[in-house]
C-alpha atoms as a PDB file:
ATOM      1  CA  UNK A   1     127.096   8.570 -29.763  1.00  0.00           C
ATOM      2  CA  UNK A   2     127.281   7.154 -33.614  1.00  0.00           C
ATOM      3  CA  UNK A   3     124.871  10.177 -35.930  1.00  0.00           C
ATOM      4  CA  UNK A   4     122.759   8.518 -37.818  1.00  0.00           C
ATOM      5  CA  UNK A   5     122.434   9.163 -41.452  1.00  0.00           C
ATOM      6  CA  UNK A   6     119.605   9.850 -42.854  1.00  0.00           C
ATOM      7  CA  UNK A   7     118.872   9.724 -46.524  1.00  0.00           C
ATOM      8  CA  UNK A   8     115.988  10.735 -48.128  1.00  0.00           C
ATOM      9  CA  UNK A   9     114.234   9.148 -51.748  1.00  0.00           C
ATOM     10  CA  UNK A  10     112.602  12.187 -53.813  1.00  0.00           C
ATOM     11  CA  UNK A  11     110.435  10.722 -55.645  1.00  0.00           C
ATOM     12  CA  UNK A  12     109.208  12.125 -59.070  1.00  0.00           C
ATOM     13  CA  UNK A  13     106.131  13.404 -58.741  1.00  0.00           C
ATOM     14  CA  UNK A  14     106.241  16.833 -56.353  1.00  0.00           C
ATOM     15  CA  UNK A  15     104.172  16.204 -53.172  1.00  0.00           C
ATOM     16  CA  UNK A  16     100.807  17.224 -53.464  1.00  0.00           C
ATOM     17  CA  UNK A  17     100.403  14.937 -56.403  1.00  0.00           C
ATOM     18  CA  UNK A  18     101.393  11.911 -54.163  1.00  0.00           C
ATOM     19  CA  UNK A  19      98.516  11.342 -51.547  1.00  0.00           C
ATOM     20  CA  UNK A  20      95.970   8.880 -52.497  1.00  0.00           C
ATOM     21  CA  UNK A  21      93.193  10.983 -54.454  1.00  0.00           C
ATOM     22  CA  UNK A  22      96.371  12.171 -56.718  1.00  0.00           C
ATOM     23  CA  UNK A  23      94.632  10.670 -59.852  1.00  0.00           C
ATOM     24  CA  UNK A  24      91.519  13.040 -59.529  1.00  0.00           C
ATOM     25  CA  UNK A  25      93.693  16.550 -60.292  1.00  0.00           C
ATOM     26  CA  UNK A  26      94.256  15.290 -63.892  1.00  0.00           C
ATOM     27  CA  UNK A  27      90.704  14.618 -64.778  1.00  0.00           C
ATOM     28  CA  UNK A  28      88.160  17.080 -65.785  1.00  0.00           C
ATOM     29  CA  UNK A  29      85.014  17.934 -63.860  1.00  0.00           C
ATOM     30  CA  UNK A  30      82.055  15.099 -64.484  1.00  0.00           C
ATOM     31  CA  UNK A  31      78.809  16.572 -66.065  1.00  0.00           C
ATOM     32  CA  UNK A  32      75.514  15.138 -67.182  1.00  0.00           C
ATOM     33  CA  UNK A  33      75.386  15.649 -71.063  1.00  0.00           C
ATOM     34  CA  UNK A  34      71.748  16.541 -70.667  1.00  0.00           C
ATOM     35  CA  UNK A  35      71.863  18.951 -67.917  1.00  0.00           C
ATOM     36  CA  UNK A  36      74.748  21.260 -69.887  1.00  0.00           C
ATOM     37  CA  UNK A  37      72.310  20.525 -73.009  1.00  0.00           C
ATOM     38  CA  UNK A  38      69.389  21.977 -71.207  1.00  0.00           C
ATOM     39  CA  UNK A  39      71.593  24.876 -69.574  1.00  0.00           C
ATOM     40  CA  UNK A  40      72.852  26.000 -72.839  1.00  0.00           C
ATOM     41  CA  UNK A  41      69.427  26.269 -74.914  1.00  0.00           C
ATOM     42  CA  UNK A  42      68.225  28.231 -71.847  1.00  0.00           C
ATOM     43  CA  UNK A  43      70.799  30.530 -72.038  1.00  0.00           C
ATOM     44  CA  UNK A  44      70.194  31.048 -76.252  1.00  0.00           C
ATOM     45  CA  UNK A  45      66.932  31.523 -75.819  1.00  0.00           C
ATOM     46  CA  UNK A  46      67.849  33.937 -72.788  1.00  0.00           C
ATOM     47  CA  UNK A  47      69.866  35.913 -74.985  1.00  0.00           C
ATOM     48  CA  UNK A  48      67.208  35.815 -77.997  1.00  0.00           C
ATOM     49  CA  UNK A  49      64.654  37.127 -75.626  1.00  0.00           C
ATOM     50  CA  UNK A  50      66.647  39.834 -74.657  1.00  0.00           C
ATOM     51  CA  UNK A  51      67.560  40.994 -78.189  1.00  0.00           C
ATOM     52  CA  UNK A  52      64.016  40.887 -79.152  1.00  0.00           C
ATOM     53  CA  UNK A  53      62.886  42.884 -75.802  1.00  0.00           C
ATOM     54  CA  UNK A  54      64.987  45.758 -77.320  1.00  0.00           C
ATOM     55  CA  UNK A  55      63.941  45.295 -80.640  1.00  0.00           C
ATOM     56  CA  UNK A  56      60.417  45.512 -80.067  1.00  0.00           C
ATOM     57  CA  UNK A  57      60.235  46.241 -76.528  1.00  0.00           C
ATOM     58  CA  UNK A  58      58.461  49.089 -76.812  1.00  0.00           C
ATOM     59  CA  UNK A  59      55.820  50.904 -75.224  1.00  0.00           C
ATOM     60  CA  UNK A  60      52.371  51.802 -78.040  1.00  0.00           C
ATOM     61  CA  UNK A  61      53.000  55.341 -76.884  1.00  0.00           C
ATOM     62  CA  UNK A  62      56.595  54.732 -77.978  1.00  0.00           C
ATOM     63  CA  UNK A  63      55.653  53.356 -81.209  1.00  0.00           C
ATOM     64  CA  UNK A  64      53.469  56.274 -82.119  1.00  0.00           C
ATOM     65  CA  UNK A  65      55.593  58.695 -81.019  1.00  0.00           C
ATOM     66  CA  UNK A  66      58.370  57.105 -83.436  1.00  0.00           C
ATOM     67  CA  UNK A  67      55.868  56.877 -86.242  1.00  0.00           C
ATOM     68  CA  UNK A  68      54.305  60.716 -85.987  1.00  0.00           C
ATOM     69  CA  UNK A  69      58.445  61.881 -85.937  1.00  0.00           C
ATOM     70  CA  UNK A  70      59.407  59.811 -89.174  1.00  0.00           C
ATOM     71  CA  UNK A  71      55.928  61.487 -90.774  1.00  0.00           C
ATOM     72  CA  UNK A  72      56.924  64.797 -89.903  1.00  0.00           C
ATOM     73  CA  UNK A  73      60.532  63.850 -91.164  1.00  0.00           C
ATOM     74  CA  UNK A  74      59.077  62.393 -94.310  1.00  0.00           C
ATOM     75  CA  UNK A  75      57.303  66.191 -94.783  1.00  0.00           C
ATOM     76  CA  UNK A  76      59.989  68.226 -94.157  1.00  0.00           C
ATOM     77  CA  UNK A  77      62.013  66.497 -96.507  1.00  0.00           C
ATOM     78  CA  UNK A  78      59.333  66.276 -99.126  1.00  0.00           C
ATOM     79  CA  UNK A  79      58.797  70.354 -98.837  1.00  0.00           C
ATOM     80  CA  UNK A  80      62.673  70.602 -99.046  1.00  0.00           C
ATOM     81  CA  UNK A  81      62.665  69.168-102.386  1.00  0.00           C
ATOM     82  CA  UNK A  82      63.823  70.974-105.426  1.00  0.00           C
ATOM     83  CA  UNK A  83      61.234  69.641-108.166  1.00  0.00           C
ATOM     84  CA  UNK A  84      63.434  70.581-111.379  1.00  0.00           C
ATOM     85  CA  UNK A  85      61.048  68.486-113.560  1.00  0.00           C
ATOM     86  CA  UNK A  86      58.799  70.978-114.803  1.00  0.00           C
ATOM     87  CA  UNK A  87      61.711  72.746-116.709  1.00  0.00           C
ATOM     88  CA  UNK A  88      62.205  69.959-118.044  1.00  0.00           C
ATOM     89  CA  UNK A  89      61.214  69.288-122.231  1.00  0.00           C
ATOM     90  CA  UNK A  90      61.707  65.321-121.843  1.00  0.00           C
END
């Protein structure tokens, strides 16, 4: 019985790249303009919002509390100063 030879053409491309949708790999990803437009000044103003939550996110009980600690503070340092002034001629 002759053996048949069989010969095989590589082509250049390897072979996922060969079947018919090949063309679609090298592209990017299609998007509407005005949906990624929209997506991305929701997510700014997402991340605006949230700065501002902890900036003045804050409870009134919160607030006061803050504000009667910074008086007493204020005091303390204010009783702690040396007044040198008066011994002063100028």
């Amino acid at each position: 019985m002759p053996s048949k030879l069989v010969m095989r053409v590589r082509s250049p491309l390897p072979a996922p790249f060969l079947h018919r949708g090949a063309r679609h790999r090298f592209m990017g990803d299609i998007i509407n303009l005005r949906q990624a437009r929209k997506a991305k000044a929701r997510a700014d103003k997402e991340r605006l919002a949230q700065g501002n939550r902890a900036k003045f996110g804050r409870t009134k009980a919160e607030r006061l509390t803050q504000s009667i600690e910074e008086e007493r503070r204020k005091r303390e340092i204010d009783g702690a100063r040396r007044d040198d002034r008066k011994d002063d001629p100028d």
